[in-house]
Protein backbone atom coordinates (compact mmCIF):
# COMPACT_ATOMS: atom_id res chain seq x y z
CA UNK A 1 5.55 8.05 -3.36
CA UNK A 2 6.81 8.36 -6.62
CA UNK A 3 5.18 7.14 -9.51
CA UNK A 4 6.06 6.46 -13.01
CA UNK A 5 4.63 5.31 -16.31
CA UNK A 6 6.37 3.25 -19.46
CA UNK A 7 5.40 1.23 -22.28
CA UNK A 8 7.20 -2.76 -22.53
CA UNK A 9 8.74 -3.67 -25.99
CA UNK A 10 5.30 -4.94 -26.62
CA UNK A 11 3.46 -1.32 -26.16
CA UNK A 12 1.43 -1.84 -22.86
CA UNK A 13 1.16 0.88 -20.92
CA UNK A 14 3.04 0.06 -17.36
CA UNK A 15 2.37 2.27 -14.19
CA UNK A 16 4.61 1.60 -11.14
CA UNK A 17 5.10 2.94 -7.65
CA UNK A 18 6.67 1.60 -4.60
CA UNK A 19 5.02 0.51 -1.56
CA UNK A 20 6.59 0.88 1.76
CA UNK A 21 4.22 -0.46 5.17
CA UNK A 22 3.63 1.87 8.06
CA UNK A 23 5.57 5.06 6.20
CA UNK A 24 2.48 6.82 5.74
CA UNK A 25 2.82 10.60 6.72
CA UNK A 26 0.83 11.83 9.81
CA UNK A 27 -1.18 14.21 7.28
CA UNK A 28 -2.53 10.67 6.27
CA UNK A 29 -3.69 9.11 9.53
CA UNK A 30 -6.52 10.35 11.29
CA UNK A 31 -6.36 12.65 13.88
CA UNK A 32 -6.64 11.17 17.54
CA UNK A 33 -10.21 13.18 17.91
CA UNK A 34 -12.78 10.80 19.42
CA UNK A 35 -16.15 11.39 18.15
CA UNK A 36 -18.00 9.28 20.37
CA UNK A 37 -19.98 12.11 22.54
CA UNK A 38 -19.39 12.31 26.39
CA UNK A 39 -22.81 13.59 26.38
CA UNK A 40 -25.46 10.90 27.35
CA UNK A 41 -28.23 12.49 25.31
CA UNK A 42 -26.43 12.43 21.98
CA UNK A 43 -24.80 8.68 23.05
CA UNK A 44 -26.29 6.09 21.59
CA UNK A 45 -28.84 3.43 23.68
CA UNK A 46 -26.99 0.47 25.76
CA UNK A 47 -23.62 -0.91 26.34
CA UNK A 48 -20.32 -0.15 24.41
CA UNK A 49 -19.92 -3.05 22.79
CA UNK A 50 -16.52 -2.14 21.33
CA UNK A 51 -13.89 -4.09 23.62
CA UNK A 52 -11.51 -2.08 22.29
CA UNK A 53 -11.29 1.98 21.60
CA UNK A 54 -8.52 1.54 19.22
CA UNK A 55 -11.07 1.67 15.83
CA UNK A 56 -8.49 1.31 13.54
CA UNK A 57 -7.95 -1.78 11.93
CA UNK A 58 -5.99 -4.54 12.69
CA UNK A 59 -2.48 -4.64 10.97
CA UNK A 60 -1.97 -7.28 8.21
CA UNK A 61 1.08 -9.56 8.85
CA UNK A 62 3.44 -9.27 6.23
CA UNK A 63 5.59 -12.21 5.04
CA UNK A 64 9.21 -11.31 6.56
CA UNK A 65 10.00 -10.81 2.17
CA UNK A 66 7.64 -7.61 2.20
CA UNK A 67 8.61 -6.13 5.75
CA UNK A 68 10.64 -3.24 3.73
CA UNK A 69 8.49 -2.61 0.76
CA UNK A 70 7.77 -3.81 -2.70
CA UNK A 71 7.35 -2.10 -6.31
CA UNK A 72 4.16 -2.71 -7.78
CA UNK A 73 4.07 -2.82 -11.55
CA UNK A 74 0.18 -2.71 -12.95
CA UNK A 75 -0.42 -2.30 -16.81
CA UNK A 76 -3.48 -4.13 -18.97
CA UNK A 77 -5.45 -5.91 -15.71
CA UNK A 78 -2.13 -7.48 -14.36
CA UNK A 79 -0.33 -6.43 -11.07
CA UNK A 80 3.60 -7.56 -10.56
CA UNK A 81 5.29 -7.46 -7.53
CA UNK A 82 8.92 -7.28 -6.86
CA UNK A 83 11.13 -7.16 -3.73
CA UNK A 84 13.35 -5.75 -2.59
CA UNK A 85 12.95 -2.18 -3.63
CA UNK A 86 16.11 -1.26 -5.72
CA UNK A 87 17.52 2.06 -4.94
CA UNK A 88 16.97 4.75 -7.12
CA UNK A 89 14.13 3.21 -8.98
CA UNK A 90 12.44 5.70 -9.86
CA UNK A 91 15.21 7.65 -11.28
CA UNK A 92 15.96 4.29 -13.77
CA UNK A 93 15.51 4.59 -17.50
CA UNK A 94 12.86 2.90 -18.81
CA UNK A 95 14.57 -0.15 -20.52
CA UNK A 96 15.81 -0.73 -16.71
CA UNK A 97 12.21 -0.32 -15.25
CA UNK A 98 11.32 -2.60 -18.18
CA UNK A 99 13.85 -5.56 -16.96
CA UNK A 100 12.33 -5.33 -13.37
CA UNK A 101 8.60 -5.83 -14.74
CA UNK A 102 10.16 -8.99 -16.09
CA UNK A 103 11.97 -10.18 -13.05
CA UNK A 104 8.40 -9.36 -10.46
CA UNK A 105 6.26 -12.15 -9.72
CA UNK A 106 2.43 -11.82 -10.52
CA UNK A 107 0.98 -10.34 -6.97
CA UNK A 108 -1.96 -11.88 -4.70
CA UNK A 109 -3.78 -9.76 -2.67
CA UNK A 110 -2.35 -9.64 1.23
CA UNK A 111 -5.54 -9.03 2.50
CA UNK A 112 -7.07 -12.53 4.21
């Protein structure tokens, strides 16, 4: 994930980076080791109350607009988001990065 830095005509510092769901690399996701002992002297007291032994957590749903990634511009307590990615981004100069920050809308957090 690339990530670069610029300044806006203004002088804020700008940092942005591209965000892309599920293309993590398997380096990055746990291993599938289960550390829940077998053994019934080092399990813990009563019933599994886990329905489930998937413990990772459940996947956001993206708006169909985000499904193929975003750039994420963040400079001075303010986050931009803008999609589609364009190709080559990061290889732009910076008075191109610049007219992107100005075209992404302010972002809202996708969590709940």
């Amino acid at each position: 994930m690339p990530l670069r830095t610029f300044r806006d005509p203004n002088g804020t510092e700008w940092q942005v980076w591209s965000v892309v769901p599920g293309a993590r690399t398997s380096a990055e996701r746990r291993a599938g080791f289960d550390r829940r002992s077998p053994d019934p002297v080092l399990r813990p007291p009563g019933s599994e109350r886990r329905e489930s032994t998937d413990r990772r957590q459940p996947a956001v749903a993206l708006p169909p607009q985000l499904m193929e990634g975003w750039l994420i511009f963040e400079g001075r307590g303010e986050r931009r988001r803008l999609t589609p990615i364009p190709p080559h981004w990061d290889a732009l100069p910076e008075p191109d990065l610049e007219r992107l920050r100005v075209r992404a809308l302010p972002a809202t957090r996708l969590r709940e």
